[in-house]
N, C-alpha and C. Protein backbone atom coordinates (compact mmCIF):
# COMPACT_ATOMS: atom_id res chain seq x y z
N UNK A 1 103.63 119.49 114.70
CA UNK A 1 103.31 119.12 113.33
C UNK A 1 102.13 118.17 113.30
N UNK A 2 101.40 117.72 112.26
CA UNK A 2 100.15 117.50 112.26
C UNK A 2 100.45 116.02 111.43
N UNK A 3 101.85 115.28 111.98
CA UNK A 3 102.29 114.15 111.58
C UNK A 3 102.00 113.24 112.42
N UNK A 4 101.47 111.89 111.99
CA UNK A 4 101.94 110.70 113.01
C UNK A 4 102.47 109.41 112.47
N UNK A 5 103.68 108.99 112.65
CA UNK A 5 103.88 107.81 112.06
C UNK A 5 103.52 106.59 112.64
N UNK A 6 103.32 105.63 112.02
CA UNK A 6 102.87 104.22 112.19
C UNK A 6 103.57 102.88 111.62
N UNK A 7 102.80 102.10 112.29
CA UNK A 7 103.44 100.94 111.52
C UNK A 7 101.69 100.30 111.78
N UNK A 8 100.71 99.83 111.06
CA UNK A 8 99.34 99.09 111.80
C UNK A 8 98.95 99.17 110.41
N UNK A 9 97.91 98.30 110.71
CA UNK A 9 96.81 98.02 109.49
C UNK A 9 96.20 99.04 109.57
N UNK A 10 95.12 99.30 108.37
CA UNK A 10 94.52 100.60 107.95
C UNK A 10 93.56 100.30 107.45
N UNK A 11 92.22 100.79 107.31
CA UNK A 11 90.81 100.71 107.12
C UNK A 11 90.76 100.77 105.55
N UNK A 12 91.76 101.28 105.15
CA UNK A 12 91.95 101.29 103.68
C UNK A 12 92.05 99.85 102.80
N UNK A 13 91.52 99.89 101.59
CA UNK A 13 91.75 98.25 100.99
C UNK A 13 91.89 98.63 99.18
N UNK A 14 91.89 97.71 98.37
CA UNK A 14 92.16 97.36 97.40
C UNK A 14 91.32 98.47 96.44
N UNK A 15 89.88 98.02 97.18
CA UNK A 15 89.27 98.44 96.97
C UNK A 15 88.88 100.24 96.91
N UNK A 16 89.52 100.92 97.73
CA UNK A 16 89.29 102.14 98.07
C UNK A 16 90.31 102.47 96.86
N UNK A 17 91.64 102.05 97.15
CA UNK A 17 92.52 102.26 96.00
C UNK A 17 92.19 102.38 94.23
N UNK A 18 91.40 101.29 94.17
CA UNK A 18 91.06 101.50 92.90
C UNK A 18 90.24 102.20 92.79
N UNK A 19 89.30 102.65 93.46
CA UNK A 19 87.90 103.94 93.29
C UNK A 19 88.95 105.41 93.25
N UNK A 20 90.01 105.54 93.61
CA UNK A 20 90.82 106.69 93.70
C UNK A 20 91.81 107.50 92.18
N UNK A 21 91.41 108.42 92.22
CA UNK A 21 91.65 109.38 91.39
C UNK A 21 93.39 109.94 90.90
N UNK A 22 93.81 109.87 90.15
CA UNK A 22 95.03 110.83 90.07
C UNK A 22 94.82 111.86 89.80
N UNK A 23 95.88 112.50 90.25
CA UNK A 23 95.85 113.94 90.35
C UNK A 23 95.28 114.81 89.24
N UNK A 24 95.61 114.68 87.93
CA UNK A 24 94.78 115.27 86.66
C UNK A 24 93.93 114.13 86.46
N UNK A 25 93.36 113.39 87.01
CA UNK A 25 91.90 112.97 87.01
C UNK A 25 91.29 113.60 87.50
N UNK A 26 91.72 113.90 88.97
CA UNK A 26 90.87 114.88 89.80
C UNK A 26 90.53 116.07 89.71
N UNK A 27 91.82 116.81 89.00
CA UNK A 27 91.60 118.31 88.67
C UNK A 27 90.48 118.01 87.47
N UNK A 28 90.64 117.00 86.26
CA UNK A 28 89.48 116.98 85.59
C UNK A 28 88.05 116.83 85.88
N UNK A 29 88.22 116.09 86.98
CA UNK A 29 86.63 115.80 87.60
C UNK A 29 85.77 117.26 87.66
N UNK A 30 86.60 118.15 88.49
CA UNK A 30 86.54 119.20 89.57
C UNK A 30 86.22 120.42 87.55
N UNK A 31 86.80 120.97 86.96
CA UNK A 31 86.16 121.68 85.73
C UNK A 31 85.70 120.85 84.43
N UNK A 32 85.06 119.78 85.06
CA UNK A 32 84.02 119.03 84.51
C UNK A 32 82.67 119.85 85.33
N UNK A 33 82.57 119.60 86.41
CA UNK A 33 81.29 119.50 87.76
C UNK A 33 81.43 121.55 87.19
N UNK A 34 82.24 121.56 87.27
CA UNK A 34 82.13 123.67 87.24
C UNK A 34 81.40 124.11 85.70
N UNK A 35 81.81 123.53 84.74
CA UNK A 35 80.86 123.76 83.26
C UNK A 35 79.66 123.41 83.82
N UNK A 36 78.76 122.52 84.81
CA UNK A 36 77.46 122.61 84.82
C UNK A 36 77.46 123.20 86.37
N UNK A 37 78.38 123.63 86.57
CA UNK A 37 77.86 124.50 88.14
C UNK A 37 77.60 123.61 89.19
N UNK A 38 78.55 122.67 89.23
CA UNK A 38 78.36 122.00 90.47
C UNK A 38 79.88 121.82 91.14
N UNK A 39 79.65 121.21 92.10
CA UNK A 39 81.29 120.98 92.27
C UNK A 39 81.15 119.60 93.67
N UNK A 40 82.63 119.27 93.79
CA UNK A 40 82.46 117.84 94.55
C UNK A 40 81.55 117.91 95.64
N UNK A 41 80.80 116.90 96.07
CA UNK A 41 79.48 116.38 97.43
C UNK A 41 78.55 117.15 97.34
N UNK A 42 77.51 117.02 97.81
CA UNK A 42 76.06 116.74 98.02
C UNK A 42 75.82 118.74 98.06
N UNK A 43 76.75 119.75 98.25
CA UNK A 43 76.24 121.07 98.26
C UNK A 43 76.72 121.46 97.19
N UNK A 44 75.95 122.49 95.85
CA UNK A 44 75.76 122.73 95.00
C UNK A 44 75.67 124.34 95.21
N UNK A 45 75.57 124.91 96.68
CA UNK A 45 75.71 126.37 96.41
C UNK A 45 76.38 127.20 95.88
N UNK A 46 76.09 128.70 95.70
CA UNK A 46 76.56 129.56 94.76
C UNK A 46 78.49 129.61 95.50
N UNK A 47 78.08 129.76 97.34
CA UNK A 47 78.78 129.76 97.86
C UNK A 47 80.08 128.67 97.59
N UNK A 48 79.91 127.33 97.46
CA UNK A 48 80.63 126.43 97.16
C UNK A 48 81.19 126.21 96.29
N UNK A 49 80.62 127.04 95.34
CA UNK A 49 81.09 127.01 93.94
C UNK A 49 81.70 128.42 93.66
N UNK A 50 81.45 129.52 94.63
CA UNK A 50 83.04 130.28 94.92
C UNK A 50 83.87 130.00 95.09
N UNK A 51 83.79 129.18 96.00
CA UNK A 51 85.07 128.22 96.49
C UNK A 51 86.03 127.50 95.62
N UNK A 52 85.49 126.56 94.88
CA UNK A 52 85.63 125.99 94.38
C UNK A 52 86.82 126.47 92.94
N UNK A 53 85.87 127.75 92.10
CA UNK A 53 86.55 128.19 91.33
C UNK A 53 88.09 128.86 91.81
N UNK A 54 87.88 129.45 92.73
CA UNK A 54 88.79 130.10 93.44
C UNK A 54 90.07 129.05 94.01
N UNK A 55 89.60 127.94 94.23
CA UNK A 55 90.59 126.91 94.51
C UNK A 55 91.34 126.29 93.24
N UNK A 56 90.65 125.95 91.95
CA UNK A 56 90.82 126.09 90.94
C UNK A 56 92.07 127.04 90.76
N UNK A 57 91.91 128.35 90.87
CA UNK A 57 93.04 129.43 90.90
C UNK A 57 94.01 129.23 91.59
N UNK A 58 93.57 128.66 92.95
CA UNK A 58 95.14 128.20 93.65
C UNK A 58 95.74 127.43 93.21
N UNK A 59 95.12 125.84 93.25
CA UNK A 59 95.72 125.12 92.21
C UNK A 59 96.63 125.35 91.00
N UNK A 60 96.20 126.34 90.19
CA UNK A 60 96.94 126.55 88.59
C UNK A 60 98.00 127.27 89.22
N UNK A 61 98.08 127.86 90.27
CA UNK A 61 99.19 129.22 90.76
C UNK A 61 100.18 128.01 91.24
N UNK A 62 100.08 127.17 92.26
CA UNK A 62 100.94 126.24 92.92
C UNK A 62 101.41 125.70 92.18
N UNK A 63 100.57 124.73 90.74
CA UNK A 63 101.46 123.96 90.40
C UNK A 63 102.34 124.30 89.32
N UNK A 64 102.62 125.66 88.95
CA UNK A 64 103.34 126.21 88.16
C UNK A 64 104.71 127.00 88.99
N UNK A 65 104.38 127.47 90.07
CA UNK A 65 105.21 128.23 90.91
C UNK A 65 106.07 127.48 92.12
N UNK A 66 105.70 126.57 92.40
CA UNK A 66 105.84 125.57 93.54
C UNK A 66 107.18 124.80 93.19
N UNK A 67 108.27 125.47 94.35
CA UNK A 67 109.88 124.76 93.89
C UNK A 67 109.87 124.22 95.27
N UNK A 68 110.14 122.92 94.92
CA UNK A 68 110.87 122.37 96.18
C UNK A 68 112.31 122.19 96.70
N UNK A 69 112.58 122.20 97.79
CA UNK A 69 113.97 122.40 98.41
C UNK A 69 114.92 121.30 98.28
N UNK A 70 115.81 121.05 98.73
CA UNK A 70 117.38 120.27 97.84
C UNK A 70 116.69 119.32 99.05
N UNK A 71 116.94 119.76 100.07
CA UNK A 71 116.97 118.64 101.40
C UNK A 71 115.46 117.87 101.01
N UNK A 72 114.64 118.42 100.80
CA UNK A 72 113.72 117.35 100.74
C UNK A 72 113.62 116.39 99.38
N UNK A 73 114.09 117.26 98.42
CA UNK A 73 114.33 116.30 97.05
C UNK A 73 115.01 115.07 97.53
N UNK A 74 116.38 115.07 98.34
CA UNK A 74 117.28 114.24 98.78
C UNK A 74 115.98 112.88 99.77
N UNK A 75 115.93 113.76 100.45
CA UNK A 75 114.90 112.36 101.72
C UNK A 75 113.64 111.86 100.20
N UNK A 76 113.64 112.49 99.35
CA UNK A 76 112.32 111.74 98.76
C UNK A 76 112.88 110.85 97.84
N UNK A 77 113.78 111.13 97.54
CA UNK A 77 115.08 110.63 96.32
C UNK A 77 115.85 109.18 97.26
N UNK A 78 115.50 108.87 98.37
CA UNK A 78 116.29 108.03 99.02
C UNK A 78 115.30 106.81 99.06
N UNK A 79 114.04 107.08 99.28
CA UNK A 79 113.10 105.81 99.25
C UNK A 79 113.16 104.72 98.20
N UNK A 80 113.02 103.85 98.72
CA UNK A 80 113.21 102.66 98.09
C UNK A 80 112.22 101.34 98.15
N UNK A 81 111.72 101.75 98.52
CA UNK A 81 110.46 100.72 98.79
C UNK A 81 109.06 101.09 98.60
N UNK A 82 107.96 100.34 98.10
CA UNK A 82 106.54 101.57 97.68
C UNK A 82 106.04 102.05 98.38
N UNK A 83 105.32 103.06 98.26
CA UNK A 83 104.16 104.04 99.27
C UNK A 83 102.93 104.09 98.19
N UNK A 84 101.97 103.87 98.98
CA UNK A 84 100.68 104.22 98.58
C UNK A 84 100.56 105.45 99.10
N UNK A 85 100.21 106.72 98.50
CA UNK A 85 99.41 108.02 99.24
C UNK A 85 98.08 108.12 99.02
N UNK A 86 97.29 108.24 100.00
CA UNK A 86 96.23 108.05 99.49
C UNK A 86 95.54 109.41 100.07
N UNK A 87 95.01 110.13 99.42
CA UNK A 87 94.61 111.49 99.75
C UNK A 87 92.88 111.61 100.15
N UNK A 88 92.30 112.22 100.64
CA UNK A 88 90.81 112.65 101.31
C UNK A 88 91.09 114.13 101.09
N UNK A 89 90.28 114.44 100.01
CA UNK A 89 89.95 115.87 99.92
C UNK A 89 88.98 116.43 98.85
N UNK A 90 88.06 117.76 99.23
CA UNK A 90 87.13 117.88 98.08
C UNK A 90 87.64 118.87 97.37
N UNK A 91 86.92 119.38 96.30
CA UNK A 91 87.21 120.29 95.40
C UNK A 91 86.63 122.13 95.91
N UNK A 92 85.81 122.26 96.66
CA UNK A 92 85.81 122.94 97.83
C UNK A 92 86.60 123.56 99.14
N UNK A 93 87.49 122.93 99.24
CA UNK A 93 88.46 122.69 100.38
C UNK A 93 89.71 123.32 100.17
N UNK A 94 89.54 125.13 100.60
CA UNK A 94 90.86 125.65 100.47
C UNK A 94 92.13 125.44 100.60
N UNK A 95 92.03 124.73 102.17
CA UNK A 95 93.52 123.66 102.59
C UNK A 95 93.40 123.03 101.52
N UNK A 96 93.16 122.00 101.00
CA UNK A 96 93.32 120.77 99.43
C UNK A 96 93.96 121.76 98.51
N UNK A 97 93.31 122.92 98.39
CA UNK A 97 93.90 123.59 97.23
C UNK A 97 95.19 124.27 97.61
N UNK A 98 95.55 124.75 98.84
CA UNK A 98 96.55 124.80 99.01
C UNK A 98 97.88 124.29 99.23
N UNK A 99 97.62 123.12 99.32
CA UNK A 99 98.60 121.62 99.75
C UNK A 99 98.63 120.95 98.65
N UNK A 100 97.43 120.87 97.98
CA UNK A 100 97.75 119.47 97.56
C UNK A 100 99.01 119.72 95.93
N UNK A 101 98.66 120.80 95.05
CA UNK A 101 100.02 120.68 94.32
C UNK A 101 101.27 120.29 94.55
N UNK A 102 101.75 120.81 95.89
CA UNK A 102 102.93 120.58 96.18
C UNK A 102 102.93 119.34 96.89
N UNK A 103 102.37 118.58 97.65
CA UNK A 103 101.99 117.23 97.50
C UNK A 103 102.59 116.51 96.40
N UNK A 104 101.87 116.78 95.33
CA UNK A 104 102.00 115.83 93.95
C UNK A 104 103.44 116.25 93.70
N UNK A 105 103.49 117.06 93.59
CA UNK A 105 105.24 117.33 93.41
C UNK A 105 106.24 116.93 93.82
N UNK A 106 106.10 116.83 95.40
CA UNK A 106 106.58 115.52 96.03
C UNK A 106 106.90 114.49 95.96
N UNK A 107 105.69 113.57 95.09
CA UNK A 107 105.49 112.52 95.09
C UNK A 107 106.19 111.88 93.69
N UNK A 108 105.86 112.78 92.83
CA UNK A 108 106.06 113.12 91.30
C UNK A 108 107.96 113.28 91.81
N UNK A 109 108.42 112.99 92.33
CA UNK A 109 110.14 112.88 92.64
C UNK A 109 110.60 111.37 92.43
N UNK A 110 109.95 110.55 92.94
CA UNK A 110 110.09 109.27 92.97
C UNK A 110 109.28 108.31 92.42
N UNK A 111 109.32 107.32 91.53
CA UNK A 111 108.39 106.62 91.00
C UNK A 111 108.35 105.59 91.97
N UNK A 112 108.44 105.44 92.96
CA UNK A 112 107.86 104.06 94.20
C UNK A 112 106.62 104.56 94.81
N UNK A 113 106.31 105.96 94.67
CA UNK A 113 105.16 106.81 95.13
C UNK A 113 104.38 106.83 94.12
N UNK A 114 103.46 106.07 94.84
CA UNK A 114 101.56 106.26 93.70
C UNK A 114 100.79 107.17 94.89
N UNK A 115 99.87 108.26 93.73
CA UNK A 115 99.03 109.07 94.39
C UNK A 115 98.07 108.53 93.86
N UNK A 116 97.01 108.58 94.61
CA UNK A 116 95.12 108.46 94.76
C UNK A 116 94.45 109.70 95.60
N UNK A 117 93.53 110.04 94.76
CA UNK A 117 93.09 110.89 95.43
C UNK A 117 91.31 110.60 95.79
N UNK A 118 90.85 110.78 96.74
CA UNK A 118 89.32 110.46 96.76
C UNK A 118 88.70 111.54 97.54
N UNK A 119 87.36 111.44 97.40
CA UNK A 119 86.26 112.58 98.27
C UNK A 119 85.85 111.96 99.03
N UNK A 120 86.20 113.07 100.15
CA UNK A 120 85.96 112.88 101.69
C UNK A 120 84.43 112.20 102.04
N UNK A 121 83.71 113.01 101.34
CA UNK A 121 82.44 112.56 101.92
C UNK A 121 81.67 111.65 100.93
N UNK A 122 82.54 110.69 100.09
CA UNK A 122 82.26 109.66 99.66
C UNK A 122 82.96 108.42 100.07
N UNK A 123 83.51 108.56 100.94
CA UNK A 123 84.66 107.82 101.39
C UNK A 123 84.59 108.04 103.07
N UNK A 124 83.64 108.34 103.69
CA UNK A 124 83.53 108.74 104.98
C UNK A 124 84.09 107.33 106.21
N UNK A 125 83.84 105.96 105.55
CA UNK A 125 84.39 104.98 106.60
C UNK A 125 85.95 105.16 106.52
N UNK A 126 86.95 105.77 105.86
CA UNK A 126 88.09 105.96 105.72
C UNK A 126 88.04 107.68 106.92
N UNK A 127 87.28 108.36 106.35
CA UNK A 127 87.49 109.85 107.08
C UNK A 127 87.19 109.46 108.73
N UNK A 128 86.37 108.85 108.95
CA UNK A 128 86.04 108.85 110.77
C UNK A 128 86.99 107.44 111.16
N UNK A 129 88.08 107.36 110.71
CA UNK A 129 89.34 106.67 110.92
C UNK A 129 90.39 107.65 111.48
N UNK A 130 90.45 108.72 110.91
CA UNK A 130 91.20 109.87 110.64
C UNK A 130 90.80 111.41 110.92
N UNK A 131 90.14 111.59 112.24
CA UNK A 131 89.59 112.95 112.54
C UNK A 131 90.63 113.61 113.35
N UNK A 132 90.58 115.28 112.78
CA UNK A 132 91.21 115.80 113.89
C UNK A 132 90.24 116.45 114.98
N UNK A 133 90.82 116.72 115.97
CA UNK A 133 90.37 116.79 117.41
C UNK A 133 88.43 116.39 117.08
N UNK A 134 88.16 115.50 116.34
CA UNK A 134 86.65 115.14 116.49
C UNK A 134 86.28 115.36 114.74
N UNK A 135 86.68 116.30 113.79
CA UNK A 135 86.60 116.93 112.80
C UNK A 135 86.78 116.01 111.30
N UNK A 136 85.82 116.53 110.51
CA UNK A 136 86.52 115.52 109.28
C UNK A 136 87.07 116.03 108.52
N UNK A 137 88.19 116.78 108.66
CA UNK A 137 88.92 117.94 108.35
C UNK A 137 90.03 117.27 106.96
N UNK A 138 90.03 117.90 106.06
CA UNK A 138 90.43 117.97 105.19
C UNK A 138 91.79 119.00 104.20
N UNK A 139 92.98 118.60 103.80
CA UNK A 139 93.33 116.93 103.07
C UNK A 139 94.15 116.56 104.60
N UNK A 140 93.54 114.89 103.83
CA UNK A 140 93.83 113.82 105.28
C UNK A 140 94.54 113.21 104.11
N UNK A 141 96.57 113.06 104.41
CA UNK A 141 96.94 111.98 103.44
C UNK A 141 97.20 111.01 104.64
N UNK A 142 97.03 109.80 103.96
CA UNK A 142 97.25 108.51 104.69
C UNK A 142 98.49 107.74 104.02
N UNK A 143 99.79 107.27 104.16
CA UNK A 143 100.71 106.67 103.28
C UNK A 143 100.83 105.11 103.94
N UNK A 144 101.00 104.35 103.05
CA UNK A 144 100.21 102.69 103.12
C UNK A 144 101.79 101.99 102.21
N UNK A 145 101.90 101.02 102.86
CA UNK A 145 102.71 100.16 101.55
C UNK A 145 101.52 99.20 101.05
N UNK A 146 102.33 98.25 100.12
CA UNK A 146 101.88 97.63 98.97
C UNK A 146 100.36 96.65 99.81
N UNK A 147 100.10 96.41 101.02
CA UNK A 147 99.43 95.70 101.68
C UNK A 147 98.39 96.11 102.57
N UNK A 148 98.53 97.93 102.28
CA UNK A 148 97.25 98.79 102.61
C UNK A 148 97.63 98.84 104.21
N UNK A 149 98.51 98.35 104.88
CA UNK A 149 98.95 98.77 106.18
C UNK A 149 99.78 100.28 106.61
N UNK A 150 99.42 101.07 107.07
CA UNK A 150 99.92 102.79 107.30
C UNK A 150 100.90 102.89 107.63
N UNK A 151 102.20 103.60 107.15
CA UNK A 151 103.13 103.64 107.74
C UNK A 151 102.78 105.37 108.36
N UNK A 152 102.11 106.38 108.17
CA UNK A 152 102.11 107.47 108.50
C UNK A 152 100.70 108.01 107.72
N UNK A 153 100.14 109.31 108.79
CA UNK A 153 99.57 110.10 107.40
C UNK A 153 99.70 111.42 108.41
N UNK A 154 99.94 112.31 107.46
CA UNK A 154 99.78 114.08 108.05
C UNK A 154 97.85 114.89 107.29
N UNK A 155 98.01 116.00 108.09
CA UNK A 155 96.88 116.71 107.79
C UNK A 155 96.09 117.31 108.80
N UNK A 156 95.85 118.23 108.32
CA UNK A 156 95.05 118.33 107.32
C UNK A 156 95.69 119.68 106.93
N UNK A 157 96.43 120.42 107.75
CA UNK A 157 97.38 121.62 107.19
C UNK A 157 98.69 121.69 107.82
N UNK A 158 99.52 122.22 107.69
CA UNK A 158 100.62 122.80 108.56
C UNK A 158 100.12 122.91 109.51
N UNK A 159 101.48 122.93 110.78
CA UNK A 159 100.61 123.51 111.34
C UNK A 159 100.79 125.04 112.14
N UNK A 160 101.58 125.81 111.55
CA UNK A 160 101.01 126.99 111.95
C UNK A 160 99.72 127.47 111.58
N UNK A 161 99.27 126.82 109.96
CA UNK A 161 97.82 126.96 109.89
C UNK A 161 96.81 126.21 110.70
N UNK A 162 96.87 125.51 111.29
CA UNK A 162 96.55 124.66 112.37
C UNK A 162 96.03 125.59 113.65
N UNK A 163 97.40 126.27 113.88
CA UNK A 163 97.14 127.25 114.94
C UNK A 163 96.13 128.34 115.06
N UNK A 164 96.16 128.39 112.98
CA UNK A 164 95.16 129.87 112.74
C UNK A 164 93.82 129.61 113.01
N UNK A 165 93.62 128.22 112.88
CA UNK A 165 92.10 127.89 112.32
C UNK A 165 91.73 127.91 114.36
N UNK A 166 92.67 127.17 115.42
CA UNK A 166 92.32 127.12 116.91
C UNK A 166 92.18 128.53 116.98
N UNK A 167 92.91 129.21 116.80
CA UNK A 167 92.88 130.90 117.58
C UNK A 167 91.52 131.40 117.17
N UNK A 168 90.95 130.60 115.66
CA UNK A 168 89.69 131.13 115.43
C UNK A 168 88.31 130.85 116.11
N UNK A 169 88.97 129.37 116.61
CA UNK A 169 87.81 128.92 116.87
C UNK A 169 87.58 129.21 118.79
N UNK A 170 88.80 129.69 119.00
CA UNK A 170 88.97 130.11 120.72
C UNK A 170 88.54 131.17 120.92
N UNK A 171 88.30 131.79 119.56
CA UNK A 171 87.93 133.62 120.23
C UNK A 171 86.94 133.78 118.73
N UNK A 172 85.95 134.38 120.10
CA UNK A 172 84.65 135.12 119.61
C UNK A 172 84.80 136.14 118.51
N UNK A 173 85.91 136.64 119.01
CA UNK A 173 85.44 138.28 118.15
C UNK A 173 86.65 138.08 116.81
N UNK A 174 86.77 137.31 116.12
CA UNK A 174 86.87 136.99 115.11
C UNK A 174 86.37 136.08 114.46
N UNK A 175 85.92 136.90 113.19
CA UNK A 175 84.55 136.42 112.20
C UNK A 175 85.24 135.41 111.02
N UNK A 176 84.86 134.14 110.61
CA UNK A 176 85.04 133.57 109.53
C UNK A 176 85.53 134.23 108.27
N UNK A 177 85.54 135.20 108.66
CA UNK A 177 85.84 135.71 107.02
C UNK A 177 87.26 136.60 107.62
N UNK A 178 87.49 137.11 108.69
CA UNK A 178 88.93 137.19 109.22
C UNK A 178 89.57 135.95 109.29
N UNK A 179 89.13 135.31 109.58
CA UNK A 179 89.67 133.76 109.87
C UNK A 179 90.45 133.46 108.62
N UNK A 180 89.50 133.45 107.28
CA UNK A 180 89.77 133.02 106.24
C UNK A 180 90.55 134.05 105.82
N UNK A 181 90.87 135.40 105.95
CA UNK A 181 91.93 135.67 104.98
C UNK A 181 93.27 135.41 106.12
N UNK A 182 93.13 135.42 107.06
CA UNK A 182 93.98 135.33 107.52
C UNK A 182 95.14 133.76 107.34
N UNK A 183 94.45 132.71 107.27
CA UNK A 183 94.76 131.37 106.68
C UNK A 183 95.37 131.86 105.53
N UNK A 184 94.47 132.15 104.57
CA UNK A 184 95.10 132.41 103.43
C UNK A 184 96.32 133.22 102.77
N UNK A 185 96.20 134.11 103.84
CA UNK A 185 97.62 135.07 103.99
C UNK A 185 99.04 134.01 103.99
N UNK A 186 98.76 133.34 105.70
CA UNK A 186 99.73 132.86 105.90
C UNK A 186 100.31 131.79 104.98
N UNK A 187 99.41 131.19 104.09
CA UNK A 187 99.57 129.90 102.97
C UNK A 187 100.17 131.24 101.73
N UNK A 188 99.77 132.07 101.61
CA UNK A 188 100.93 133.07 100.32
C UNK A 188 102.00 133.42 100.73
N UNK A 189 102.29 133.78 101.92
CA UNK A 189 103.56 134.20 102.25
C UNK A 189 105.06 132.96 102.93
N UNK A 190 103.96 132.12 103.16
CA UNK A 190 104.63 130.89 103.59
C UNK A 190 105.12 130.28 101.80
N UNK A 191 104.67 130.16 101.39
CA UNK A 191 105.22 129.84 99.95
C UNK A 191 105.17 128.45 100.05
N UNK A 192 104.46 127.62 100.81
CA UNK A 192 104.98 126.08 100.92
C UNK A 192 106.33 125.52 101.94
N UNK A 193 107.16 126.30 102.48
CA UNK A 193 107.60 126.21 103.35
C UNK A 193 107.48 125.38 103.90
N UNK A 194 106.92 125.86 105.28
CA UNK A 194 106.80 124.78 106.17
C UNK A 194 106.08 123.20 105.82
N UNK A 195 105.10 123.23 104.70
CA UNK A 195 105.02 121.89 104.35
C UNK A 195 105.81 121.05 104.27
N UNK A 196 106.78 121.64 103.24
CA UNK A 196 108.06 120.69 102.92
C UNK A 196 108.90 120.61 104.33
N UNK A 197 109.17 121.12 104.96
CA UNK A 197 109.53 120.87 106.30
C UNK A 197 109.07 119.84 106.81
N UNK A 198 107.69 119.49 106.99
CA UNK A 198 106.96 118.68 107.75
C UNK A 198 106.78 117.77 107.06
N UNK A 199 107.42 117.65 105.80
CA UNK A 199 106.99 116.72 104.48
C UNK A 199 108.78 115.99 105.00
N UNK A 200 109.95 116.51 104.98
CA UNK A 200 110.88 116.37 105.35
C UNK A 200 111.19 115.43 106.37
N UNK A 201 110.45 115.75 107.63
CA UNK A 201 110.52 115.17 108.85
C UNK A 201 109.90 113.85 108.53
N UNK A 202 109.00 113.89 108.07
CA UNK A 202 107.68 112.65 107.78
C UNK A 202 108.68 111.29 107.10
N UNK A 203 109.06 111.89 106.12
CA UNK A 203 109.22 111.29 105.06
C UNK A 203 110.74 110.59 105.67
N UNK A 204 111.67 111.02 106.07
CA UNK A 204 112.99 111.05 106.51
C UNK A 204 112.61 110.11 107.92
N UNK A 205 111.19 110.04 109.06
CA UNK A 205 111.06 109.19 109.22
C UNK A 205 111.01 107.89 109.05
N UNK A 206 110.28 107.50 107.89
CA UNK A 206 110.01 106.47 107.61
C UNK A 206 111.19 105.14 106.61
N UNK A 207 112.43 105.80 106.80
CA UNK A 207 113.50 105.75 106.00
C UNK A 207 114.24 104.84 107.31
């Protein structure tokens, strides 16, 4: 799993917190930037802004369809003390669009859980805190109590999707665009699954 728990201070501050977005802030940001054809960081392509819309679509599908399981309602329903979540992800970023509804849903169980959400590549002294194998791979949640110290963060996918993206990157003779439906397959048929699993473990840790 693509979990690590902690107990340490965190690069994160007061400050990052308050620059951070809630969740329908963020979705507003994101078909704000799309009425003039742009979408989150510094690339503005046609390409990115495929993306983008299309993530848009995942988004509206998840957070309408997206049921979570008894056992994890229970471990989220047991916390008692605050969590900061603090999320790294763009509006570009298929994983984000695939995770992050059910994320909020999660979180949206318990009122001791505040979500923030921010962009990766506006926020980069937080992201090269948090790389996988070298990568500034995206959504990176980080969970903090009231004093910005980490008790955990997971990301940037499951990880059998984890596995999809290595097998892609280990072998030649599959092309990015196999790559990508293939990710994407496994995130429709998985239904959120294994997240909440790994959302389960995480969370039931820190208890």
């Amino acid at each position: 799993m693509n979990i690590k728990i902690s107990s340490k201070p965190s690069v994160i501050n007061e400050v990052h917190w308050e620059n951070g977005l809630s969740y329908n802030e963020y979705r507003q940001l994101i078909d704000s930037l799309l009425k003039i054809n742009q979408t989150t960081g510094s690339n503005d392509s046609e390409k990115q802004l495929v993306y983008t819309r299309l993530n848009v679509q995942r988004m509206n599908k998840w957070d309408k369809i997206t049921k979570l399981n008894q056992e994890l309602i229970q471990v989220v329903e047991k916390i008692d003390t605050p969590q900061k979540w603090l999320m790294l992800t763009e509006a570009w970023c298929g994983d984000a669009a695939q995770n992050l509804p059910a994320i909020q849903k999660i979180a949206d169980l318990n009122d001791k859980i505040e979500v923030r959400y921010l962009l990766r590549d506006e926020n980069l002294d937080i992201m090269d805190a948090y790389l996988t194998d070298g990568g500034r791979s995206i959504p990176k949640l980080i969970i903090l109590d009231d004093e910005y110290n980490e008790f955990a963060n997971w990301g940037p996918r499951p990880a059998p999707a984890q596995n999809i993206l290595k097998d892609y990157k280990s072998n030649d003779d599959i092309t990015y665009d196999e790559f990508s439906v293939n990710l994407h397959t496994w995130y429709a048929k998985d239904k959120g699954k294994t997240l909440q699993s790994e959302f389960t473990v995480l969370l039931a840790g820190l208890s």
